[in-house]
C-alpha atoms as a PDB file:
ATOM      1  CA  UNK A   1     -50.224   0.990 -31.725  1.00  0.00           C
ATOM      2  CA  UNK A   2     -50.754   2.374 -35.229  1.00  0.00           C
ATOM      3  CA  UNK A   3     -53.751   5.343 -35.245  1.00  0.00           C
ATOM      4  CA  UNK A   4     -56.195   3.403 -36.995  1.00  0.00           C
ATOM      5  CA  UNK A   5     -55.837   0.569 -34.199  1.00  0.00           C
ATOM      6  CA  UNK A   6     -55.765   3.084 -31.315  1.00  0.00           C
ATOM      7  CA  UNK A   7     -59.226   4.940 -33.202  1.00  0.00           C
ATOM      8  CA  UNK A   8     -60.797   0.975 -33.354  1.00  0.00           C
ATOM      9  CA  UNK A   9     -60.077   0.563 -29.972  1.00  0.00           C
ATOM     10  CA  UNK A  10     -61.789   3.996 -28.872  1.00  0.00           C
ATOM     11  CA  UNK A  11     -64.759   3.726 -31.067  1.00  0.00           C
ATOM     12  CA  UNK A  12     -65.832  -0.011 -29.532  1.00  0.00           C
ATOM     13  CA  UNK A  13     -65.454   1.706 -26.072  1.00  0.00           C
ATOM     14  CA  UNK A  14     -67.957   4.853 -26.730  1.00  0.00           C
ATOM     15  CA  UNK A  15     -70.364   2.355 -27.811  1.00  0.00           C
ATOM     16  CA  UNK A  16     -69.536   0.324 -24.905  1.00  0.00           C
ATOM     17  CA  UNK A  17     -69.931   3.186 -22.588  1.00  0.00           C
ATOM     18  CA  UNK A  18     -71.549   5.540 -24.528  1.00  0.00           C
ATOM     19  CA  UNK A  19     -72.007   8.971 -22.725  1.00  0.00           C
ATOM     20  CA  UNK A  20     -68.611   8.391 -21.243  1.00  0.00           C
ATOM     21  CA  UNK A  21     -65.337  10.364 -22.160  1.00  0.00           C
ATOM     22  CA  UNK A  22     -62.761   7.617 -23.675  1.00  0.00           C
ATOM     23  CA  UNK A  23     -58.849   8.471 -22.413  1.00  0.00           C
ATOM     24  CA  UNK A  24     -56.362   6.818 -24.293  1.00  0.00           C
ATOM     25  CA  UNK A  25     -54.183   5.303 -21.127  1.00  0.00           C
ATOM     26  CA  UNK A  26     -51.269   4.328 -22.782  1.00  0.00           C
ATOM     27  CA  UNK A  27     -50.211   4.422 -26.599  1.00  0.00           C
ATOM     28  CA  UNK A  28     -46.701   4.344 -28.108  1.00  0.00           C
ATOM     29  CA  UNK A  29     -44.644   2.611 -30.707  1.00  0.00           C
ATOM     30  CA  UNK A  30     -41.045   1.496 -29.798  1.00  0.00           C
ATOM     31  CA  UNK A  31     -37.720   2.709 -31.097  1.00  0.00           C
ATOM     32  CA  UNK A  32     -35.944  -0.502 -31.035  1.00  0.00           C
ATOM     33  CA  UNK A  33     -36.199  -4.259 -30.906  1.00  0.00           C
ATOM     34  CA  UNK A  34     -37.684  -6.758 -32.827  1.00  0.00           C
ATOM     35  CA  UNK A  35     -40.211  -6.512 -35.867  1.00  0.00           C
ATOM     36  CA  UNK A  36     -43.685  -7.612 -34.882  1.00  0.00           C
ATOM     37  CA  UNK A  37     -46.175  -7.991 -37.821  1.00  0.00           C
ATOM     38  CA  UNK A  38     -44.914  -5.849 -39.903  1.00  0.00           C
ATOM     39  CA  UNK A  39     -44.417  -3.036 -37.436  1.00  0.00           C
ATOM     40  CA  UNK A  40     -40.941  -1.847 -37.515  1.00  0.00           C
ATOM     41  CA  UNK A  41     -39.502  -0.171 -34.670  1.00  0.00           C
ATOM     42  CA  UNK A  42     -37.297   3.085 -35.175  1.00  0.00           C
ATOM     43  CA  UNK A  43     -36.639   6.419 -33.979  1.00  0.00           C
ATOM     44  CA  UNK A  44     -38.736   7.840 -36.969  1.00  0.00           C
ATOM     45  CA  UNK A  45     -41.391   5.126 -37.033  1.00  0.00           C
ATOM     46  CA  UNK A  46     -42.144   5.842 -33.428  1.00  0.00           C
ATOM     47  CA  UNK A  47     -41.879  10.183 -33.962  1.00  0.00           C
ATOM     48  CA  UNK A  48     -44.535   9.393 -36.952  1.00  0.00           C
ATOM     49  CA  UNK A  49     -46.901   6.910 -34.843  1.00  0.00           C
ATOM     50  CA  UNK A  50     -47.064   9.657 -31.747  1.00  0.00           C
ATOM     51  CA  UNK A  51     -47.863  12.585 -33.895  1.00  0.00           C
ATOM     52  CA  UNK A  52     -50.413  11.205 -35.909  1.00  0.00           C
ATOM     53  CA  UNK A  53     -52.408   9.758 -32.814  1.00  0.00           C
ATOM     54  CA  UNK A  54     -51.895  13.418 -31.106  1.00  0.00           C
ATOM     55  CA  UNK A  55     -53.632  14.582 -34.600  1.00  0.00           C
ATOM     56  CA  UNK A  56     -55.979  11.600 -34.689  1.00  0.00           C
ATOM     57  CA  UNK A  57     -56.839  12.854 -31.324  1.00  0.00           C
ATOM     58  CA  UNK A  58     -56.945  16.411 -32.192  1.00  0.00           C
ATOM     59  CA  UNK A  59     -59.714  15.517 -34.851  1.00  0.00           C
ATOM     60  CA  UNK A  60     -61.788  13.378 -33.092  1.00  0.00           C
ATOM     61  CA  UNK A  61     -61.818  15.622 -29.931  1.00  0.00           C
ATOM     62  CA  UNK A  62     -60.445  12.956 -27.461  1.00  0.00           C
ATOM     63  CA  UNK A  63     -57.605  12.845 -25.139  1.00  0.00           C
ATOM     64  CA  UNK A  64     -54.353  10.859 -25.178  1.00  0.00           C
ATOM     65  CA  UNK A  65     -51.716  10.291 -21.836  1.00  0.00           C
ATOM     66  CA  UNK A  66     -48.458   9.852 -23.146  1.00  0.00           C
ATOM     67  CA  UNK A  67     -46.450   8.542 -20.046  1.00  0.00           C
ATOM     68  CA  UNK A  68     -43.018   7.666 -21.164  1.00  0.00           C
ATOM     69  CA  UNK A  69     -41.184  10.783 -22.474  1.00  0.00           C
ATOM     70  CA  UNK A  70     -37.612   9.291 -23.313  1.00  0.00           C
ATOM     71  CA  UNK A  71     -36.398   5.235 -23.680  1.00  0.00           C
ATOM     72  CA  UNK A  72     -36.281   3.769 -20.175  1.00  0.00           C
ATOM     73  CA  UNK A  73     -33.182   1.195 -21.085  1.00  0.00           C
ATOM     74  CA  UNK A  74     -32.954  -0.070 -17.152  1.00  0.00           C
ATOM     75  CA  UNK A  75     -36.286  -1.718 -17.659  1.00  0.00           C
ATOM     76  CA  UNK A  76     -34.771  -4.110 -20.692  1.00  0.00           C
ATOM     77  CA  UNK A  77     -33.879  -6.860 -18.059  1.00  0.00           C
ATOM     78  CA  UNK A  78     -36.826  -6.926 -16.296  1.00  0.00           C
ATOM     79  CA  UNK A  79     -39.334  -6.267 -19.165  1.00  0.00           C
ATOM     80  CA  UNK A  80     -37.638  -6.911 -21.946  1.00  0.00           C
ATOM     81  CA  UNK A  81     -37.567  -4.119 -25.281  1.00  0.00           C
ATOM     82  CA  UNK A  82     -40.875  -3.659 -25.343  1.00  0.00           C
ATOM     83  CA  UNK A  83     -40.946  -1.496 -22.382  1.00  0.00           C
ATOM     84  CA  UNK A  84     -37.382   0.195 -22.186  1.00  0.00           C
ATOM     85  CA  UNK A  85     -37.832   1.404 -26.123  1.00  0.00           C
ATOM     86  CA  UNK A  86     -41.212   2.757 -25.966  1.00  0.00           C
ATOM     87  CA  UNK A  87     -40.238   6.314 -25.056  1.00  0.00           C
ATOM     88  CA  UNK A  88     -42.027   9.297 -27.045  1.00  0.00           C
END
């Protein structure tokens, strides 16, 4: 998810829940497969998306999990790309 989306997202839950710390679960981009809406998936693309929701988060004094470290490629055949690729 681009920043601005993962920001949106936080911002409707604090008023939801207001009082309440919001923790970003689960955010990446991927660093292959297909195109979806414009969002192209690369090596870079994915590098750039990370670090500016670690800054976005930074900022705006929230905190961010970042589960998947490296590309999990065993998981394409069960899950397809969008899971394998979506390594940090």
């Amino acid at each position: 998810m681009p920043p601005a989306h993962v920001d949106a997202i936080r911002k409707r839950m604090a008023v939801a829940f207001p009082g309440k710390e919001i923790l970003i679960g689960e955010t990446g981009w991927p660093s292959q497969g297909r195109m979806r809406e414009g969002a192209l998936p690369s090596r870079t693309n994915q590098a750039r998306v990370v670090s500016e929701i670690l800054g976005l988060a930074k900022q705006e004094n929230f905190r961010v999990n970042l589960i998947e470290a490296y590309d999990q490629p065993w998981k394409r055949e069960l899950e397809g790309h969008q899971s394998a690729d979506i390594g940090a």
